[in-house]
PDB file of N, CA and C in Angstrom:
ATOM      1  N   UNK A   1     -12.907 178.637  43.870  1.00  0.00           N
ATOM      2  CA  UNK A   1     -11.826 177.693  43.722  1.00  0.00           C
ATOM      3  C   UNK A   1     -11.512 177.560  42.232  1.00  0.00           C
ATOM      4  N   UNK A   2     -10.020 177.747  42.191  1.00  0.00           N
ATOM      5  CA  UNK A   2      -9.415 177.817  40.875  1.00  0.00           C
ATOM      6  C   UNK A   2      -9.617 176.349  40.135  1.00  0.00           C
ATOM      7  N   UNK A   3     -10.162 175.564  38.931  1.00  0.00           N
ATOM      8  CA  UNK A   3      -9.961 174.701  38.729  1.00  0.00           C
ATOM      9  C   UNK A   3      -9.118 174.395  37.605  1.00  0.00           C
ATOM     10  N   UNK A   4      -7.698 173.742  37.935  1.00  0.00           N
ATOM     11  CA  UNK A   4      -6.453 173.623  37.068  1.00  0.00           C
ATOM     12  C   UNK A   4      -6.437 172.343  36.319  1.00  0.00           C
ATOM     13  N   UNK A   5      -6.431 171.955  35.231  1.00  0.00           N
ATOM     14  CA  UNK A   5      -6.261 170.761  34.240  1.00  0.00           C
ATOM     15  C   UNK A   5      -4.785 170.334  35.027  1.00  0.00           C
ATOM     16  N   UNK A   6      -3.808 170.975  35.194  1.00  0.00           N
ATOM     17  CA  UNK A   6      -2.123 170.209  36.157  1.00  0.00           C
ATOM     18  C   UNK A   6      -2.680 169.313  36.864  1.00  0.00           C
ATOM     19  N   UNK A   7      -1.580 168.281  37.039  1.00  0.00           N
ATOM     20  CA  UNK A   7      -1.390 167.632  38.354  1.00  0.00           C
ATOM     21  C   UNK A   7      -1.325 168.285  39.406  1.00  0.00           C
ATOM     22  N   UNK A   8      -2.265 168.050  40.322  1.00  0.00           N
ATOM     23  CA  UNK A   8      -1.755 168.992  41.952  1.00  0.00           C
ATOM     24  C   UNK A   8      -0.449 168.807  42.551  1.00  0.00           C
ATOM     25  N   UNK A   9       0.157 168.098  42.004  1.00  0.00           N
ATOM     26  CA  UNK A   9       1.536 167.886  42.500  1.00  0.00           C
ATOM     27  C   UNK A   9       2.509 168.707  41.947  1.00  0.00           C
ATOM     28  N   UNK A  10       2.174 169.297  40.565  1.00  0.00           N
ATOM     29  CA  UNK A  10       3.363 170.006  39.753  1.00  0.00           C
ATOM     30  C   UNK A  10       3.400 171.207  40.082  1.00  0.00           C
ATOM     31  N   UNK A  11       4.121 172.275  40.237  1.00  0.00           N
ATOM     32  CA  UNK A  11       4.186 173.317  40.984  1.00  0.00           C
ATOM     33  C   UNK A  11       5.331 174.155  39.856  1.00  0.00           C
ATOM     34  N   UNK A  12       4.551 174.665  38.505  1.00  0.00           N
ATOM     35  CA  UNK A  12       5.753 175.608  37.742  1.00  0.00           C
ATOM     36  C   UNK A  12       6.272 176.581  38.687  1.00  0.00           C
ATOM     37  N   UNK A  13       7.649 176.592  38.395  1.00  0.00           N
ATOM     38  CA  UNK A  13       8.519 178.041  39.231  1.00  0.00           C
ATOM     39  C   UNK A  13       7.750 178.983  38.559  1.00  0.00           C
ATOM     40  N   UNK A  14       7.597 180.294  39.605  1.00  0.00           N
ATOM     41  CA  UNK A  14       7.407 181.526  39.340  1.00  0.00           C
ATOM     42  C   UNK A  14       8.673 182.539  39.617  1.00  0.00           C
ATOM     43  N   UNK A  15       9.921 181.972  39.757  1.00  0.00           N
ATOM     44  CA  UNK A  15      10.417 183.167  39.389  1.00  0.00           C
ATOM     45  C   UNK A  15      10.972 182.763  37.856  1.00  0.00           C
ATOM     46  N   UNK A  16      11.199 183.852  37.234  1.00  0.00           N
ATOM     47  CA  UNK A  16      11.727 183.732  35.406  1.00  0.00           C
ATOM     48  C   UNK A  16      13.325 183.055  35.210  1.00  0.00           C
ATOM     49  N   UNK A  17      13.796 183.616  36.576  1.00  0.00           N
ATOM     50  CA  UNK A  17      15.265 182.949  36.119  1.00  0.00           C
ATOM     51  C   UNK A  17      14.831 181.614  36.113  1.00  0.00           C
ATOM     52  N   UNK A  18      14.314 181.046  37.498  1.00  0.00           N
ATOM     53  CA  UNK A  18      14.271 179.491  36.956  1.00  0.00           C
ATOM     54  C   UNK A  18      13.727 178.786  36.244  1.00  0.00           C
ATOM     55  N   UNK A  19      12.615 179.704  35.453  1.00  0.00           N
ATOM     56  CA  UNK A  19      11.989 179.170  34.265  1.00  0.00           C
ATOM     57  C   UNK A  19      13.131 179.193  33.347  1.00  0.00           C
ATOM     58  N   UNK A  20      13.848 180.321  32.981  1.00  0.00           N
ATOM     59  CA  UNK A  20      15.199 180.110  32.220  1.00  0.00           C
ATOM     60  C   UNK A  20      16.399 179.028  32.214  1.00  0.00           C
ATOM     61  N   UNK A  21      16.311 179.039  33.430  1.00  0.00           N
ATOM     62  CA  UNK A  21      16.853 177.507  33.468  1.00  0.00           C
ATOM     63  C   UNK A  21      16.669 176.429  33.701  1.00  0.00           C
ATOM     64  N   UNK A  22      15.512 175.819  33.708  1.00  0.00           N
ATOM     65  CA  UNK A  22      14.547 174.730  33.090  1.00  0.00           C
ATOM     66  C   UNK A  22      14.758 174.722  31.672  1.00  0.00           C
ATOM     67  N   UNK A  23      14.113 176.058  31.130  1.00  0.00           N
ATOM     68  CA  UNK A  23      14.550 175.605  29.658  1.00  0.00           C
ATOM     69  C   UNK A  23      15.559 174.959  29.208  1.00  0.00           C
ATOM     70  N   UNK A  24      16.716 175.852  29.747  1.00  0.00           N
ATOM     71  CA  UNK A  24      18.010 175.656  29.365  1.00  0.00           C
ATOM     72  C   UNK A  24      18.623 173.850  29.707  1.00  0.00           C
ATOM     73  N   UNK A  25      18.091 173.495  30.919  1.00  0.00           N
ATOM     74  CA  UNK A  25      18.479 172.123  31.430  1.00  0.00           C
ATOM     75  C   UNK A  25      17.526 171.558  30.298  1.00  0.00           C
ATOM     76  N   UNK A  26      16.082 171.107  29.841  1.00  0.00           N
ATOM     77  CA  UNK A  26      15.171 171.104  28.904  1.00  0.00           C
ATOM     78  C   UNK A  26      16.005 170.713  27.451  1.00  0.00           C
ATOM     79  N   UNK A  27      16.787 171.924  26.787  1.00  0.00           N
ATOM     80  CA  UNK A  27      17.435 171.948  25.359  1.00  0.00           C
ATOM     81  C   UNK A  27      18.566 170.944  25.629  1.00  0.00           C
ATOM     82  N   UNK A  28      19.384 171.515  27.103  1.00  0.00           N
ATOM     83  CA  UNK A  28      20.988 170.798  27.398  1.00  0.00           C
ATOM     84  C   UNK A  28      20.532 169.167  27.217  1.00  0.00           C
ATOM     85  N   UNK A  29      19.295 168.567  27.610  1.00  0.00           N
ATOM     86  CA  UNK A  29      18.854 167.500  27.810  1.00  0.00           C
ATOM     87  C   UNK A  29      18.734 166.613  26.378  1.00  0.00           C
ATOM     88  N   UNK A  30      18.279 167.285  25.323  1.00  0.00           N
ATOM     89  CA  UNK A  30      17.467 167.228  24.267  1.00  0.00           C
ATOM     90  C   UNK A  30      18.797 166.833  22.833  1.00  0.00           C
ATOM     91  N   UNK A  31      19.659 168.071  23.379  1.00  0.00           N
ATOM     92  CA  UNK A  31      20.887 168.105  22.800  1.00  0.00           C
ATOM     93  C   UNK A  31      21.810 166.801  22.933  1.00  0.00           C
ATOM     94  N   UNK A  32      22.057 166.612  23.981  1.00  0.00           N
ATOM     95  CA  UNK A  32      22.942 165.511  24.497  1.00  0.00           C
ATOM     96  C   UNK A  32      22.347 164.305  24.164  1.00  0.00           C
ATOM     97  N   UNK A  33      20.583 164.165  23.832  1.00  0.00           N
ATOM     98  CA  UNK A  33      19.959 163.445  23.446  1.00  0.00           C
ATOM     99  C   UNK A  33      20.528 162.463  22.113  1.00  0.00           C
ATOM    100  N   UNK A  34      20.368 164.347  21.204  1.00  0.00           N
ATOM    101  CA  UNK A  34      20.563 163.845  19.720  1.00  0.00           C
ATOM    102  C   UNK A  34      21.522 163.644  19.472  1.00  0.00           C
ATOM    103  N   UNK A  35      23.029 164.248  20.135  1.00  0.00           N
ATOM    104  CA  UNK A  35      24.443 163.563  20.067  1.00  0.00           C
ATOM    105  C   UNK A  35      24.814 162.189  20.439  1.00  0.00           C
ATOM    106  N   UNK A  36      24.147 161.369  21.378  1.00  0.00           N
ATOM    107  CA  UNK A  36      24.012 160.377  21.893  1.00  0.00           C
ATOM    108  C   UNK A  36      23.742 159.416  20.485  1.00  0.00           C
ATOM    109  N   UNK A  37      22.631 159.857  20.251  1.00  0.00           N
ATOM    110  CA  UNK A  37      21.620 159.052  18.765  1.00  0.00           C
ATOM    111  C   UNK A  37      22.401 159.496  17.382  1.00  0.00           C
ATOM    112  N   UNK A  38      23.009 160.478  17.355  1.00  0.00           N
ATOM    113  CA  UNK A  38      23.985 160.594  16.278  1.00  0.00           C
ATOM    114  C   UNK A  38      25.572 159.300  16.455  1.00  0.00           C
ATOM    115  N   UNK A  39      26.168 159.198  17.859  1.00  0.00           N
ATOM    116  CA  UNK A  39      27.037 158.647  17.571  1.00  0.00           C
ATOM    117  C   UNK A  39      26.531 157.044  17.778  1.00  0.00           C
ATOM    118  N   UNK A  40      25.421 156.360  18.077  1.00  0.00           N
ATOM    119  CA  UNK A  40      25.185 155.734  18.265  1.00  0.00           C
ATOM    120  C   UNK A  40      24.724 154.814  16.698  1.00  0.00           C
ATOM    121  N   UNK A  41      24.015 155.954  15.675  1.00  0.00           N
ATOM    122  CA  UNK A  41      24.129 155.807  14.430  1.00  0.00           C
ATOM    123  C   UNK A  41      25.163 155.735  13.826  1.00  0.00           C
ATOM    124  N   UNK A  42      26.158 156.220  14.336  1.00  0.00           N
ATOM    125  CA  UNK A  42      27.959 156.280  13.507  1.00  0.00           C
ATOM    126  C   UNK A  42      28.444 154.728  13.586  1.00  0.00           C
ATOM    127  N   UNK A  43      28.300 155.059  15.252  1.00  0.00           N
ATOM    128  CA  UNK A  43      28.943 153.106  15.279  1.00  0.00           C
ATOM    129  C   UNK A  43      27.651 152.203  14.512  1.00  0.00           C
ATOM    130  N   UNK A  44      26.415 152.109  14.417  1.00  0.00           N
ATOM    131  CA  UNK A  44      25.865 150.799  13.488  1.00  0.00           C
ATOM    132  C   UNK A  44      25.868 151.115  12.303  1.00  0.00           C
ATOM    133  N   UNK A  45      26.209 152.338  11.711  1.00  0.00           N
ATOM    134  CA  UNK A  45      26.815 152.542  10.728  1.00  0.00           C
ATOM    135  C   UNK A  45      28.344 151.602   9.880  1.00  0.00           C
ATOM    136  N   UNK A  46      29.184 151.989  10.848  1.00  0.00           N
ATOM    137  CA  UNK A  46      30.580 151.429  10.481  1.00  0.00           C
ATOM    138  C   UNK A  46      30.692 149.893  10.460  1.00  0.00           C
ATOM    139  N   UNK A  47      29.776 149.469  11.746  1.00  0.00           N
ATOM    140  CA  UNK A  47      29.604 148.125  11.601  1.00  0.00           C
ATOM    141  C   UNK A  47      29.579 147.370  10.839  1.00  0.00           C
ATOM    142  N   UNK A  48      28.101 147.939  10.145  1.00  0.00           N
ATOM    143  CA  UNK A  48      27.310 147.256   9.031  1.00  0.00           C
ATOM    144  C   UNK A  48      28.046 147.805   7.480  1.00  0.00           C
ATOM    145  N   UNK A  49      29.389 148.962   7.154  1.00  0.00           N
ATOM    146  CA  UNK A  49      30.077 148.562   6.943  1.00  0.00           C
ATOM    147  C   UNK A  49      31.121 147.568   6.791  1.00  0.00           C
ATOM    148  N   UNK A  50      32.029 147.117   7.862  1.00  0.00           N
ATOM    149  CA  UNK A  50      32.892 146.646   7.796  1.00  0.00           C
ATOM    150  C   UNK A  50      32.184 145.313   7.727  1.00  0.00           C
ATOM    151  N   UNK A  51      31.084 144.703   8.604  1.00  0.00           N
ATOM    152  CA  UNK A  51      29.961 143.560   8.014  1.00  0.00           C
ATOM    153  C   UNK A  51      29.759 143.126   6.470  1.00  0.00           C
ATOM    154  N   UNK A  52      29.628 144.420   5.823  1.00  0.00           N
ATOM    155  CA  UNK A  52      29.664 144.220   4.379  1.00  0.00           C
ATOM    156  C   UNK A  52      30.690 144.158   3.352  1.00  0.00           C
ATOM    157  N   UNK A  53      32.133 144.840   3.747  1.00  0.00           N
ATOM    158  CA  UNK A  53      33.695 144.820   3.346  1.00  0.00           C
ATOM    159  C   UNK A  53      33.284 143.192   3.948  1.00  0.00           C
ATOM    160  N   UNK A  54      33.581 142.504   5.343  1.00  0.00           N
ATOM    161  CA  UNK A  54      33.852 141.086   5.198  1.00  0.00           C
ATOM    162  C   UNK A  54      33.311 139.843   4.667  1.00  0.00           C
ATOM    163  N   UNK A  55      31.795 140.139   4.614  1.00  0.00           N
ATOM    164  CA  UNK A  55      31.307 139.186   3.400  1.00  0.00           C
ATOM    165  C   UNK A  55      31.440 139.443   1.895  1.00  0.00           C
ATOM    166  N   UNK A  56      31.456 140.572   1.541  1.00  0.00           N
ATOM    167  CA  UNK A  56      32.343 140.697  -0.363  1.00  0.00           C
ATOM    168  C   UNK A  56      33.372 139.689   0.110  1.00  0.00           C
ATOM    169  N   UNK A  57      34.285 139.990   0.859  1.00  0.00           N
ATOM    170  CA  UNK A  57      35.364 139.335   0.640  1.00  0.00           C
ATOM    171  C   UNK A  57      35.519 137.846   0.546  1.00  0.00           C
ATOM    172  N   UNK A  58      34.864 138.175   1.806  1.00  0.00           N
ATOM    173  CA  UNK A  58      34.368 135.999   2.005  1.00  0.00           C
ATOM    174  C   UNK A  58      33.891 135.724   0.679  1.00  0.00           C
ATOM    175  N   UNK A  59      33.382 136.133   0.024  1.00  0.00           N
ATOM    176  CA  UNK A  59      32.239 135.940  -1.462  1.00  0.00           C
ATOM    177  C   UNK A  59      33.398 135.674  -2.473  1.00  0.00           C
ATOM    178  N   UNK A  60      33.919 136.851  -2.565  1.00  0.00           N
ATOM    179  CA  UNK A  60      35.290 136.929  -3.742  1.00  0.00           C
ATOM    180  C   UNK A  60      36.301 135.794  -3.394  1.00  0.00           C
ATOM    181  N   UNK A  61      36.619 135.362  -2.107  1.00  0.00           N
ATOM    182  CA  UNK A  61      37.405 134.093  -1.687  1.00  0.00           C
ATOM    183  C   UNK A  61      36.684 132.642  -1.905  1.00  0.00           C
ATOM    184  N   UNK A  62      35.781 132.816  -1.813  1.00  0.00           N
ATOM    185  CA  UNK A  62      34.822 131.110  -2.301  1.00  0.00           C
ATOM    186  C   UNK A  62      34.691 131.199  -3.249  1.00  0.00           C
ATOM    187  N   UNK A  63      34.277 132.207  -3.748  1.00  0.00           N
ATOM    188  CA  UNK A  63      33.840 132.423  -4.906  1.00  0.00           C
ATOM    189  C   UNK A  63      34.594 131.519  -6.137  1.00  0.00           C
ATOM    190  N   UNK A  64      36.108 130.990  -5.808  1.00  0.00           N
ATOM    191  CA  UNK A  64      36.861 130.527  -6.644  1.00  0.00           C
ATOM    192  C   UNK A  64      36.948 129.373  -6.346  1.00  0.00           C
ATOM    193  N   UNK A  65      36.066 128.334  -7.096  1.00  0.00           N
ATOM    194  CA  UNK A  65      35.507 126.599  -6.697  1.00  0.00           C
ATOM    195  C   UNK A  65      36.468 126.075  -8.418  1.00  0.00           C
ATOM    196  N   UNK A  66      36.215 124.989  -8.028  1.00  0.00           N
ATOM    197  CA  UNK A  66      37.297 123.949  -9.005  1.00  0.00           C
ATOM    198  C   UNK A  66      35.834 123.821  -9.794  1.00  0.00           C
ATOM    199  N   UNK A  67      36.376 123.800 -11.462  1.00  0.00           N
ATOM    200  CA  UNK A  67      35.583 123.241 -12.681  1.00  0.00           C
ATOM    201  C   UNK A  67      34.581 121.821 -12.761  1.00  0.00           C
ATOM    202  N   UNK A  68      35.425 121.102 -11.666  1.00  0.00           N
ATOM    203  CA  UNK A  68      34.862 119.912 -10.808  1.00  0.00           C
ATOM    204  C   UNK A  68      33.548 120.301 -10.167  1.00  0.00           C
ATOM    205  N   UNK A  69      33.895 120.893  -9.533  1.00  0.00           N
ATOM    206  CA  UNK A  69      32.494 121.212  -8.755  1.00  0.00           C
ATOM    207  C   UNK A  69      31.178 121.754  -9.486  1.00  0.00           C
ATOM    208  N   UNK A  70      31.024 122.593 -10.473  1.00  0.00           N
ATOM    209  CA  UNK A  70      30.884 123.354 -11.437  1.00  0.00           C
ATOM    210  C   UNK A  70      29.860 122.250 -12.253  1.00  0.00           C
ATOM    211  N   UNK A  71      30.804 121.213 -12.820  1.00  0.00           N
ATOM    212  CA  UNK A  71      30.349 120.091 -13.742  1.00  0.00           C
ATOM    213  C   UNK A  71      29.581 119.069 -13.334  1.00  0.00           C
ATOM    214  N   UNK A  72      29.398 119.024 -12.184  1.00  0.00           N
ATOM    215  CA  UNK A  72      29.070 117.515 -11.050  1.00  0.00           C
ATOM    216  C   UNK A  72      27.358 118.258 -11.359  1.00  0.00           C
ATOM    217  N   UNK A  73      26.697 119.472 -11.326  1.00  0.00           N
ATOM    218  CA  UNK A  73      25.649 118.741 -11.517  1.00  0.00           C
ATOM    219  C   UNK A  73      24.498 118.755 -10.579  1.00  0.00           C
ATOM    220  N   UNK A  74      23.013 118.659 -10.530  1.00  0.00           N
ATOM    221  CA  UNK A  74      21.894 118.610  -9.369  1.00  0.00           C
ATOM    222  C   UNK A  74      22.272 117.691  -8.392  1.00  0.00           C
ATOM    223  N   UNK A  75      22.663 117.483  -7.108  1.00  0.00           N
ATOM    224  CA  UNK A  75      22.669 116.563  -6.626  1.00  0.00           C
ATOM    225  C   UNK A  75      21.694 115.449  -6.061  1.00  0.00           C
ATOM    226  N   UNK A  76      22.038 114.258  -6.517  1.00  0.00           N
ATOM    227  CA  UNK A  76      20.622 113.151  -6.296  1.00  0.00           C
ATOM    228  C   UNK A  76      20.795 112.596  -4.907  1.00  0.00           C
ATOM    229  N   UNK A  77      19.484 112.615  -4.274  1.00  0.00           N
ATOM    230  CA  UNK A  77      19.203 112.451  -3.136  1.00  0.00           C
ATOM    231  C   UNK A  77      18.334 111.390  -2.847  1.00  0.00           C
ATOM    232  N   UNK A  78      18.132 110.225  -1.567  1.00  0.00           N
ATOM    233  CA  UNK A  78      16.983 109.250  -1.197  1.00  0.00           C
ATOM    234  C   UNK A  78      16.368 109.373  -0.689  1.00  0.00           C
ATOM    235  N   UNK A  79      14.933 109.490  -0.264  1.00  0.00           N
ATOM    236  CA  UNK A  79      14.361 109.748   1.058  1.00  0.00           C
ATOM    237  C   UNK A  79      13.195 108.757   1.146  1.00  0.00           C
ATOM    238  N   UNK A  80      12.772 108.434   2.363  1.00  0.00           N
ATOM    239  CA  UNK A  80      11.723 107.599   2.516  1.00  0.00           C
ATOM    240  C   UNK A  80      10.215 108.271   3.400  1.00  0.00           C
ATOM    241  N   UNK A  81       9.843 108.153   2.773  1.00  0.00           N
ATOM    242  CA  UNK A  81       8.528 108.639   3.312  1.00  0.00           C
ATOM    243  C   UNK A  81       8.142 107.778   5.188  1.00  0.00           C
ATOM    244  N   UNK A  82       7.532 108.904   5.546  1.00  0.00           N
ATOM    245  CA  UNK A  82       7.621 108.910   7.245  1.00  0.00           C
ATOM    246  C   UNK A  82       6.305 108.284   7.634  1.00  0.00           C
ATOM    247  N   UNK A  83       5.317 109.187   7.324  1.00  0.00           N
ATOM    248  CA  UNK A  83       4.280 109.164   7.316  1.00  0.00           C
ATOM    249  C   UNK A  83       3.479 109.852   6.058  1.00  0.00           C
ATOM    250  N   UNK A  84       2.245 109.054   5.724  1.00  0.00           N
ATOM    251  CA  UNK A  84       2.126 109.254   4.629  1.00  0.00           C
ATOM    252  C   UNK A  84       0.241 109.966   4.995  1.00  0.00           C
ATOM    253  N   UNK A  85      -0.138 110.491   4.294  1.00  0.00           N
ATOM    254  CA  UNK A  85      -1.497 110.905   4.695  1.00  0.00           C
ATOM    255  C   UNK A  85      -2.524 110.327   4.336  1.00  0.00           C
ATOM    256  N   UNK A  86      -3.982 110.090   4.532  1.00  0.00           N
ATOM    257  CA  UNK A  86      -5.362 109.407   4.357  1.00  0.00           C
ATOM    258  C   UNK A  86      -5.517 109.633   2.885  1.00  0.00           C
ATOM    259  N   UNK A  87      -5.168 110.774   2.522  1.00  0.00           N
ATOM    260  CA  UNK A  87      -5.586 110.638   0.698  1.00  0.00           C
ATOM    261  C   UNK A  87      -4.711 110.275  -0.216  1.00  0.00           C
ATOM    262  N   UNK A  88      -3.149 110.201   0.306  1.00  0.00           N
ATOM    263  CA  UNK A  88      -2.291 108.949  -0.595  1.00  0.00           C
ATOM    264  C   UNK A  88      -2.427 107.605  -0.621  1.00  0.00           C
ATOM    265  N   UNK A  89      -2.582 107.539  -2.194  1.00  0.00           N
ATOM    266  CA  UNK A  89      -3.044 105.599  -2.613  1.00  0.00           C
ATOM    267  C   UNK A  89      -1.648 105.214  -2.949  1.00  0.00           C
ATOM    268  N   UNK A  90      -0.441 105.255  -2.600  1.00  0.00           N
ATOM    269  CA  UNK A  90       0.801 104.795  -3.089  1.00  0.00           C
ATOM    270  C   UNK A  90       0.490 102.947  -2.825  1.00  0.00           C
ATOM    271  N   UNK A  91       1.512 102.399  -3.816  1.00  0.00           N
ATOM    272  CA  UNK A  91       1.704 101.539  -3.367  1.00  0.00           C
ATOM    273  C   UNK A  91       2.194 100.599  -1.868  1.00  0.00           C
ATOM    274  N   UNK A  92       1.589  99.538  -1.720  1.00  0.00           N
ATOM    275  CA  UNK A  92       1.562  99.268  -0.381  1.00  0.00           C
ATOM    276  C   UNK A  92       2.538  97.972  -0.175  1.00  0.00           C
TER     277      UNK A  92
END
């Protein structure tokens, strides 16, 4: 008894043409693969173009704020403490 590393289920053709065309379905498969993944790269390509043309732009359009705004400064803020933790001695 022959002992085969295959699955007992897989059964390569023995005649050559249809090994020839296995291959051939095999490459046709492989091909259509990488055209698939090529145009699929084109479009998140252009995307992330035109993504980047519309924020410059957005950028270059805000970008132009009044001298006002400019001059005003850190803005001062209030906040009150929530909870405070076991090793703060703040005043009580």
């Amino acid at each position: 008894m022959k002992h085969s590393r295959r699955s007992p289920f897989y059964q390569p053709p023995t005649s050559p043409l249809a090994r020839l065309g296995l291959a051939l379905a095999g490459i046709g498969i492989l091909a259509l693969s990488f055209m698939l993944g090529l145009f699929v790269l084109a479009i998140a390509m252009g995307l992330a173009l035109i993504g980047g043309v519309v924020i410059a732009v957005r950028r270059l359009l805000a970008g132009k704020s009044s001298p006002e705004d400019e001059a005003r400064g850190p803005i001062d803020v209030e906040y009150r403490v929530i909870h405070r933790s076991r090793g703060d001695r703040g005043p009580d």
